[in-house]
Protein backbone atom coordinates (compact mmCIF):
# COMPACT_ATOMS: atom_id res chain seq x y z
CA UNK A 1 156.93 4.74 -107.24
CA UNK A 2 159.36 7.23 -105.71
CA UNK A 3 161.05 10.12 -108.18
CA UNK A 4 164.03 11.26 -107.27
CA UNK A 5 163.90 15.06 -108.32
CA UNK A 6 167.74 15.28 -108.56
CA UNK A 7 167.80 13.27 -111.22
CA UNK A 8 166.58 16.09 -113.43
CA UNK A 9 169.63 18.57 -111.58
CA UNK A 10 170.45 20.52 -108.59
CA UNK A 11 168.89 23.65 -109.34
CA UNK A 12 165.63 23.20 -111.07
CA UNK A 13 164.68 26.97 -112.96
CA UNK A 14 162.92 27.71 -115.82
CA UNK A 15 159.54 26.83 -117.76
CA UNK A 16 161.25 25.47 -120.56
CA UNK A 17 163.43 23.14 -118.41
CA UNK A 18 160.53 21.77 -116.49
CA UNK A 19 159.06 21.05 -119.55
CA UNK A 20 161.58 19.72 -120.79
CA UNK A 21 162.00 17.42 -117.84
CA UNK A 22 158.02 16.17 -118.05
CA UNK A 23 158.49 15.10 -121.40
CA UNK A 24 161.29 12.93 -120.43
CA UNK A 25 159.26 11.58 -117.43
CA UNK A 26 156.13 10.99 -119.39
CA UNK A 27 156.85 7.05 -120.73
CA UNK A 28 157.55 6.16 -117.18
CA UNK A 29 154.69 8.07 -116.09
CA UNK A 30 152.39 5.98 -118.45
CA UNK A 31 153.47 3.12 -116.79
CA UNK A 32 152.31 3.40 -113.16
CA UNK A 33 149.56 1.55 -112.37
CA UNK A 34 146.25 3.30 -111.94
CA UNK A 35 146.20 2.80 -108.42
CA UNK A 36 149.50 3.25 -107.65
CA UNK A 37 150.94 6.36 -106.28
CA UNK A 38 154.23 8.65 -107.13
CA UNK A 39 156.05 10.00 -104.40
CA UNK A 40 158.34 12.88 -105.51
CA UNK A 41 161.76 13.41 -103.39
CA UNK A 42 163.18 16.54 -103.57
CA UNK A 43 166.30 15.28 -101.54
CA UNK A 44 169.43 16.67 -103.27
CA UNK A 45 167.70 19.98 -104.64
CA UNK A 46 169.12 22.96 -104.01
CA UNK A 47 166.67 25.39 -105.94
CA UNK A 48 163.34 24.90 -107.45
CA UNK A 49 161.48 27.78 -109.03
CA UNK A 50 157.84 28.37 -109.06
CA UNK A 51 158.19 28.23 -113.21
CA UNK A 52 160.16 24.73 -113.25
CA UNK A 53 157.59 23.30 -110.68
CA UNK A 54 154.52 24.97 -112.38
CA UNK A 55 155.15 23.04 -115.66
CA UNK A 56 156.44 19.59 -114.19
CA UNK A 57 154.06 19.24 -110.76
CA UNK A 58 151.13 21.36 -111.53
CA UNK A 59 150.15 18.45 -114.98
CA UNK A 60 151.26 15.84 -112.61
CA UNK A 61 148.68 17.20 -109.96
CA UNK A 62 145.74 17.54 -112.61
CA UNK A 63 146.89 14.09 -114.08
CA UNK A 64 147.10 11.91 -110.90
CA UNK A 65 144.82 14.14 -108.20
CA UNK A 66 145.54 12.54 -104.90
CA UNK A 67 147.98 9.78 -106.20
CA UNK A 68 151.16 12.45 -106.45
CA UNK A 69 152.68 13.09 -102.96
CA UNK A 70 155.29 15.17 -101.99
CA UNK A 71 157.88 13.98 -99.47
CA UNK A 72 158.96 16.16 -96.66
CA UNK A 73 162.04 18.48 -97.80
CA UNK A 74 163.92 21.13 -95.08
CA UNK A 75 164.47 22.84 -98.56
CA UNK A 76 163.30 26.91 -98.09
CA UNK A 77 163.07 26.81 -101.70
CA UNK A 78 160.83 24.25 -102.12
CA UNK A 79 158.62 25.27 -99.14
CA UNK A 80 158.38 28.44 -100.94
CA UNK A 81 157.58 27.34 -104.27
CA UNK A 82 154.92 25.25 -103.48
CA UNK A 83 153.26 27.82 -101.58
CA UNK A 84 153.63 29.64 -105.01
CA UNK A 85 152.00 27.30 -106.83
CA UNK A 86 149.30 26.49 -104.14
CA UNK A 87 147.84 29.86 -104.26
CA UNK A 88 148.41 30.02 -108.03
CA UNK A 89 147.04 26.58 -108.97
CA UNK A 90 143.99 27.05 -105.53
CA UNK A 91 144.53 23.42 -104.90
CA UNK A 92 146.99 21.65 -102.21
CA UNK A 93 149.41 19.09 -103.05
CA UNK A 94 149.12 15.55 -100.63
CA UNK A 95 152.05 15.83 -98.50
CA UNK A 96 153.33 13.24 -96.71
């Protein structure tokens, strides 16, 4: 399954929003197979913060482990934030 990040919005800030936004994802989430694998696509986001990532891709790392991959993104926001939450978190998110 591929998530389109964008689909939450363009500029992705704040703890409570990211929250907010795994909540909403969480009956799809429930229905992915247990071998099956969710690519996330940060196409069409301008800004992700370290606090809107931290509470939407940090549970989906401890939830699916190597089954969550991120898709290549030119973003310098992104890039950033997940080196963030790499050397917060001390684990590495699959990349494809």
């Amino acid at each position: 399954m591929k998530l389109q990040l964008e689909k939450f919005g363009k500029t992705l800030i704040s703890r409570e929003l990211g929250n907010e936004a795994l909540k909403a994802f969480q009956p799809t989430l429930r229905e992915i197979s247990a071998d099956e694998k969710l690519e996330i696509d940060f196409s069409g986001v301008l800004t992700l913060s370290p606090s809107w990532a931290d509470e939407f891709l940090s549970p989906l790392l401890n939830q699916l482990s190597d089954r969550l991959i991120l898709l290549p993104s030119d973003n310098l926001s992104v890039h950033a934030t997940l080196r963030i939450l790499r050397e917060a978190n001390k684990r590495n998110f699959k990349m494809k």
